[in-house]
N, C-alpha and C. Protein backbone atom coordinates (compact mmCIF):
# COMPACT_ATOMS: atom_id res chain seq x y z
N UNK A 1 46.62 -153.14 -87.58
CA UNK A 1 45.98 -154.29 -88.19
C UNK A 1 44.51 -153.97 -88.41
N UNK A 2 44.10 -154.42 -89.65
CA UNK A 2 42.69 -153.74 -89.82
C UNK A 2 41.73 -155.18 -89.93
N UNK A 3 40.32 -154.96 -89.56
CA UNK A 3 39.91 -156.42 -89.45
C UNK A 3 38.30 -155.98 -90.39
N UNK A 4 38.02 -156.82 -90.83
CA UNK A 4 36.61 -156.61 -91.92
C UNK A 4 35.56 -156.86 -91.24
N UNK A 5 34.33 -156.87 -91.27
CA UNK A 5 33.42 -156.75 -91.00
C UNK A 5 32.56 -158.52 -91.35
N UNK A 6 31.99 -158.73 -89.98
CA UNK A 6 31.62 -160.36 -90.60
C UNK A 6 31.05 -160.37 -91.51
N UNK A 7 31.08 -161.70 -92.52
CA UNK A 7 29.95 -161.57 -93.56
C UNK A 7 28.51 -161.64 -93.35
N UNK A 8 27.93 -161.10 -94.15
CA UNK A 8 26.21 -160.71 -93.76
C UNK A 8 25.83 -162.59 -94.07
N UNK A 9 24.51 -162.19 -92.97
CA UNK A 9 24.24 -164.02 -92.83
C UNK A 9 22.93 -163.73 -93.69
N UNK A 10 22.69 -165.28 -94.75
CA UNK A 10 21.55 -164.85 -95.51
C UNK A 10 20.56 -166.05 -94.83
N UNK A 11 19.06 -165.52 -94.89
CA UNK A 11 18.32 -166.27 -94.05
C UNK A 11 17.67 -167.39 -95.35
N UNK A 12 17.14 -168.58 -94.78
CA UNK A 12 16.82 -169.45 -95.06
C UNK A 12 15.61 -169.26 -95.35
N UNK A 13 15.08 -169.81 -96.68
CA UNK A 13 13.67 -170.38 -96.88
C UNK A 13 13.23 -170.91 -96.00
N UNK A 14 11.91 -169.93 -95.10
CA UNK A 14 11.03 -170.40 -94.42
C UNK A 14 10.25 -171.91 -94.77
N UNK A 15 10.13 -172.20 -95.85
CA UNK A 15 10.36 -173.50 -95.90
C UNK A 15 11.06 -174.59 -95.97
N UNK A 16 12.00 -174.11 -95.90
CA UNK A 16 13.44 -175.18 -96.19
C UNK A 16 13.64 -175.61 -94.63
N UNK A 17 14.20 -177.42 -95.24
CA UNK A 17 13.96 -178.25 -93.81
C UNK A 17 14.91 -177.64 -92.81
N UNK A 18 15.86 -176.53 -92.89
CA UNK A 18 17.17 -175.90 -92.27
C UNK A 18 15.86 -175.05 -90.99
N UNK A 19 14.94 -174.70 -91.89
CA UNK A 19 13.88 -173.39 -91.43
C UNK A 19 12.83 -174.02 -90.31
N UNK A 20 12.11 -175.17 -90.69
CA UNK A 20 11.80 -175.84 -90.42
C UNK A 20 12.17 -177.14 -89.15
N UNK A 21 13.10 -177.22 -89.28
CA UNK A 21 13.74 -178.05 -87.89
C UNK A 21 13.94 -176.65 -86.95
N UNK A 22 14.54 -175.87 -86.88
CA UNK A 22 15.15 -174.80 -85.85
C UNK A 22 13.98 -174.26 -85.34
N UNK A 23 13.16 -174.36 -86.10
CA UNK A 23 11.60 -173.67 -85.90
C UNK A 23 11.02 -174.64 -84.75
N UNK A 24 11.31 -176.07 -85.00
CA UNK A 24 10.55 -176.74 -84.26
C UNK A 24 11.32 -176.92 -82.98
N UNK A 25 12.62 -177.03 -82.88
CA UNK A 25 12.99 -176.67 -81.37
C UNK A 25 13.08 -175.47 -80.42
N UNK A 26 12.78 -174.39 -81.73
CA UNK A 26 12.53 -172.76 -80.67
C UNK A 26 11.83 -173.05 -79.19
N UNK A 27 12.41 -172.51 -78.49
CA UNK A 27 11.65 -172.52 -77.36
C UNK A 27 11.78 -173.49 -76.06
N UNK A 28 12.46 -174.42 -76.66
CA UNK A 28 12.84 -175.34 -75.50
C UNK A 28 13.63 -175.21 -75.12
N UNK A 29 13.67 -175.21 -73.80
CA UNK A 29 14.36 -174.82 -72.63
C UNK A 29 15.94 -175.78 -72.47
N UNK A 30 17.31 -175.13 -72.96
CA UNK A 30 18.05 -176.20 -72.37
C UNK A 30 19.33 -175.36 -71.92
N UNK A 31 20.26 -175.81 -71.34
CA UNK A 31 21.41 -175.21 -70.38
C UNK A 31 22.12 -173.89 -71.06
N UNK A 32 22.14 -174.63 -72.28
CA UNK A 32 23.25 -173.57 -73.16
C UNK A 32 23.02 -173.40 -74.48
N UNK A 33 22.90 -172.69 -75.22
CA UNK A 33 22.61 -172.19 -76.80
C UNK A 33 22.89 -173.06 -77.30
N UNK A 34 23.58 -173.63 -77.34
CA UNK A 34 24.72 -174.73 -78.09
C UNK A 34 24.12 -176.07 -78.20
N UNK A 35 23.22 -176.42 -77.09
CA UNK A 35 22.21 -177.70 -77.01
C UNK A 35 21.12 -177.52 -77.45
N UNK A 36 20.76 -176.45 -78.38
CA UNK A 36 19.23 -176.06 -78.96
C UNK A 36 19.71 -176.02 -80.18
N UNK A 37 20.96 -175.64 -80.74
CA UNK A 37 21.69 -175.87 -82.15
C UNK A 37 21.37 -177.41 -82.39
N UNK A 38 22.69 -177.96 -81.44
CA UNK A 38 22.39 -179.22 -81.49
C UNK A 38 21.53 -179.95 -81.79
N UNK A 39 20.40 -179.59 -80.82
CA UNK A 39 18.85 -180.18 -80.95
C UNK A 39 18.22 -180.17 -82.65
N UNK A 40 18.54 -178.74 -82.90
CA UNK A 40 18.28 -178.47 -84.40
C UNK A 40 18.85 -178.93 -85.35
N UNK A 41 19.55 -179.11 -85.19
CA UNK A 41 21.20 -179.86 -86.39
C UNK A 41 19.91 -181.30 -86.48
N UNK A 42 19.74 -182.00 -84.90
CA UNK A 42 19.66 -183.63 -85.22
C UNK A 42 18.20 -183.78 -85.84
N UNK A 43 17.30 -183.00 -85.71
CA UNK A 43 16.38 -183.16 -86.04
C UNK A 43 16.08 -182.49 -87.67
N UNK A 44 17.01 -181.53 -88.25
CA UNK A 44 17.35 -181.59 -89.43
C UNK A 44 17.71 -182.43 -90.38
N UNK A 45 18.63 -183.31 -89.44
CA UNK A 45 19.16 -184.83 -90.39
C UNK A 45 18.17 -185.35 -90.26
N UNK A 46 17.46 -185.61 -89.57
CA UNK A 46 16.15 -186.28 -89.32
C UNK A 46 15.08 -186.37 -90.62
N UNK A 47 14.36 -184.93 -90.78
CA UNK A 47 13.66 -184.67 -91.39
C UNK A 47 14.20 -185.27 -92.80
N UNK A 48 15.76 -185.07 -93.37
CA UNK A 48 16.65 -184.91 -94.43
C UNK A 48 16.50 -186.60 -94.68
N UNK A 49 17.00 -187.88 -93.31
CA UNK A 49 16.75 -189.25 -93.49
C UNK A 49 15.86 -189.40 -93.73
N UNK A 50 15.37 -189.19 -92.66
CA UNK A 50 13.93 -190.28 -91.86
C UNK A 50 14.20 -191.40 -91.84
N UNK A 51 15.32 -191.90 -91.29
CA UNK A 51 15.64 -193.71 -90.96
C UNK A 51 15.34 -194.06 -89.85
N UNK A 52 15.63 -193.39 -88.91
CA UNK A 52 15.12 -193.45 -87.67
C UNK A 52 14.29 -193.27 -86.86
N UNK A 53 13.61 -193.57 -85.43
CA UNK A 53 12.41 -192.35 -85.05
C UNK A 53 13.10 -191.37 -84.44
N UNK A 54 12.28 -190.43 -84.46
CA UNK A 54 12.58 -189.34 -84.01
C UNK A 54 13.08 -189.32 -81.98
N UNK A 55 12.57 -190.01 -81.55
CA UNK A 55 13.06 -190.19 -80.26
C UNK A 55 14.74 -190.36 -80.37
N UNK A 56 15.02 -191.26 -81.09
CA UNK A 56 16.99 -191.77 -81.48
C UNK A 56 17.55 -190.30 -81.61
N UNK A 57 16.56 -189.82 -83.02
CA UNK A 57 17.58 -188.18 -83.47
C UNK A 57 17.51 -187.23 -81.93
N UNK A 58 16.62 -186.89 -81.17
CA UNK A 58 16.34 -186.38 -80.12
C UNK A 58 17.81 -186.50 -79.18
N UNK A 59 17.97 -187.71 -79.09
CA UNK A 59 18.56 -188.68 -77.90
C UNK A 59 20.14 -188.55 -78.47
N UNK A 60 20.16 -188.71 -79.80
CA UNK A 60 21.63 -188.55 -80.88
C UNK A 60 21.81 -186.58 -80.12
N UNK A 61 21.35 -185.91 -80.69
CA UNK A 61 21.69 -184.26 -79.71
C UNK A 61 22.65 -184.04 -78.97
N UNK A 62 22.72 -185.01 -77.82
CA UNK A 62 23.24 -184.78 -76.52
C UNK A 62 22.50 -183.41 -75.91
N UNK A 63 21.60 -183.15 -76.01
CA UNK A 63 21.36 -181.60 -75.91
C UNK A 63 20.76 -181.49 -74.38
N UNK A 64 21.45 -180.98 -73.57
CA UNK A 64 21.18 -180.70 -71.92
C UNK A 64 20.06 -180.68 -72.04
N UNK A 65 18.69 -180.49 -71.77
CA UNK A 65 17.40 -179.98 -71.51
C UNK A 65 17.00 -180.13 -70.25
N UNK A 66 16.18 -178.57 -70.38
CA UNK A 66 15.67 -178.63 -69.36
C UNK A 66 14.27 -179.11 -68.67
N UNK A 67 13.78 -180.06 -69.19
CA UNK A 67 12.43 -180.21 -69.30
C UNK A 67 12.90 -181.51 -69.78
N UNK A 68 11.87 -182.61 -69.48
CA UNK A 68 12.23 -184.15 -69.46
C UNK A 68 12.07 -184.63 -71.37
N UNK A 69 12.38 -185.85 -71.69
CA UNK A 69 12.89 -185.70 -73.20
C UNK A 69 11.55 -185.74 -74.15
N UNK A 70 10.61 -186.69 -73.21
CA UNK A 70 9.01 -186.76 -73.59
C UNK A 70 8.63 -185.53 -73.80
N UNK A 71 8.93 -184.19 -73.31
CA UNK A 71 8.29 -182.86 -73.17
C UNK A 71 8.89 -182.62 -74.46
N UNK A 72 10.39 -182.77 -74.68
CA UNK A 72 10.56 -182.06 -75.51
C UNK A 72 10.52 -182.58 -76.87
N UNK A 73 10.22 -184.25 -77.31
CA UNK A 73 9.61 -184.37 -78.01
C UNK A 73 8.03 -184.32 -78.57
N UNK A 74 7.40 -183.94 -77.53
CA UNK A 74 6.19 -183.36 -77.79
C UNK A 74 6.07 -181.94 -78.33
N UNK A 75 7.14 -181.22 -78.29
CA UNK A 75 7.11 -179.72 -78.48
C UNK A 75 7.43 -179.82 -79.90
N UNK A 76 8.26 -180.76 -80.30
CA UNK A 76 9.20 -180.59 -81.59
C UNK A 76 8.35 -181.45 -82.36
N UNK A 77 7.73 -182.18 -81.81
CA UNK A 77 5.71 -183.22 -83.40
C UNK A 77 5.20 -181.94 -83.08
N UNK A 78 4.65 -181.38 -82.32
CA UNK A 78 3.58 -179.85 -82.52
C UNK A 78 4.25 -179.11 -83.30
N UNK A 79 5.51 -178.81 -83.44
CA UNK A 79 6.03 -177.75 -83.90
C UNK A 79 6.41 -178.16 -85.46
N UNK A 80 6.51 -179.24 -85.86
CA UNK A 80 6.29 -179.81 -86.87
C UNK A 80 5.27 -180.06 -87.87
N UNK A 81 4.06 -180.46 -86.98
CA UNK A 81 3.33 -180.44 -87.74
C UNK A 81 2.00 -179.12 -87.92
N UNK A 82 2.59 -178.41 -86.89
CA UNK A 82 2.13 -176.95 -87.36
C UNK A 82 2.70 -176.26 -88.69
N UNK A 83 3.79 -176.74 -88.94
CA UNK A 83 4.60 -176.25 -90.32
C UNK A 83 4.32 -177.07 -91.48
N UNK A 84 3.57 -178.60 -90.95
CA UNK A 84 2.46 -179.12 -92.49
C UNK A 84 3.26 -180.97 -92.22
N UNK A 85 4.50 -180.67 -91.58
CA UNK A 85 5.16 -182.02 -91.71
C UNK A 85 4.52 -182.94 -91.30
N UNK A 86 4.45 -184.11 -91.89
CA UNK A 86 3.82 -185.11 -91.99
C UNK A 86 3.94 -186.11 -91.10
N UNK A 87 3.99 -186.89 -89.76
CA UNK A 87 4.79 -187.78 -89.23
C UNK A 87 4.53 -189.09 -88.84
C-alpha cells in the first residue's frame, strides 16, 4: 500500500485576520495545543463579527489556560493592537 505525502500547507497573509488572531494568542500558556487553536479560532470570529466583547469570544474557547482569563485577555488587546487593530 503506498501512501502520498501530506499536502504542502500555504501560509497566510500576515495580514489576514486568520494571521492576525493566532498571532495574538501566541504565547499563552494553556494545557494542550488544542486550547490555543481554540483560543485562536474564537477570537478570529471575533475580529470577523465584532458582536460581542471580546471577554464572551475568550470565555466561548473553552480553552484550559494557564494563567487567569484577565491575563490572558490582556495578552490578546496587546497583541492586537500591536498589529494596528483597533478596539
Amino acid at each position: 500500500m503506498a501512501t502520498k505525502s501530506p499536502p504542502s500547507v500555504i501560509e497566510a497573509d500576515e495580514k489576514s485576520l486568520e494571521s492576525i488572531a493566532y498571532a495574538s494568542v501566541a504565547g499563552i500558556p494553556t494545557v494542550e495545543p488544542h486550547d490555543l487553536d481554540r483560543l485562536g479560532y474564537s477570537v478570529w470570529r471575533w475580529l470577523a463579527i465584532r458582536r460581542d466583547p471580546l471577554e464572551l469570544a475568550v470565555r466561548a474557547a473553552g480553552a484550559r489556560l494557564m494563567i487567569s482569563e484577565q491575563e490572558a485577555l490582556q495578552r490578546i488587546r496587546e497583541g492586537l493592537r500591536r498589529q494596528g487593530v483597533e478596539l
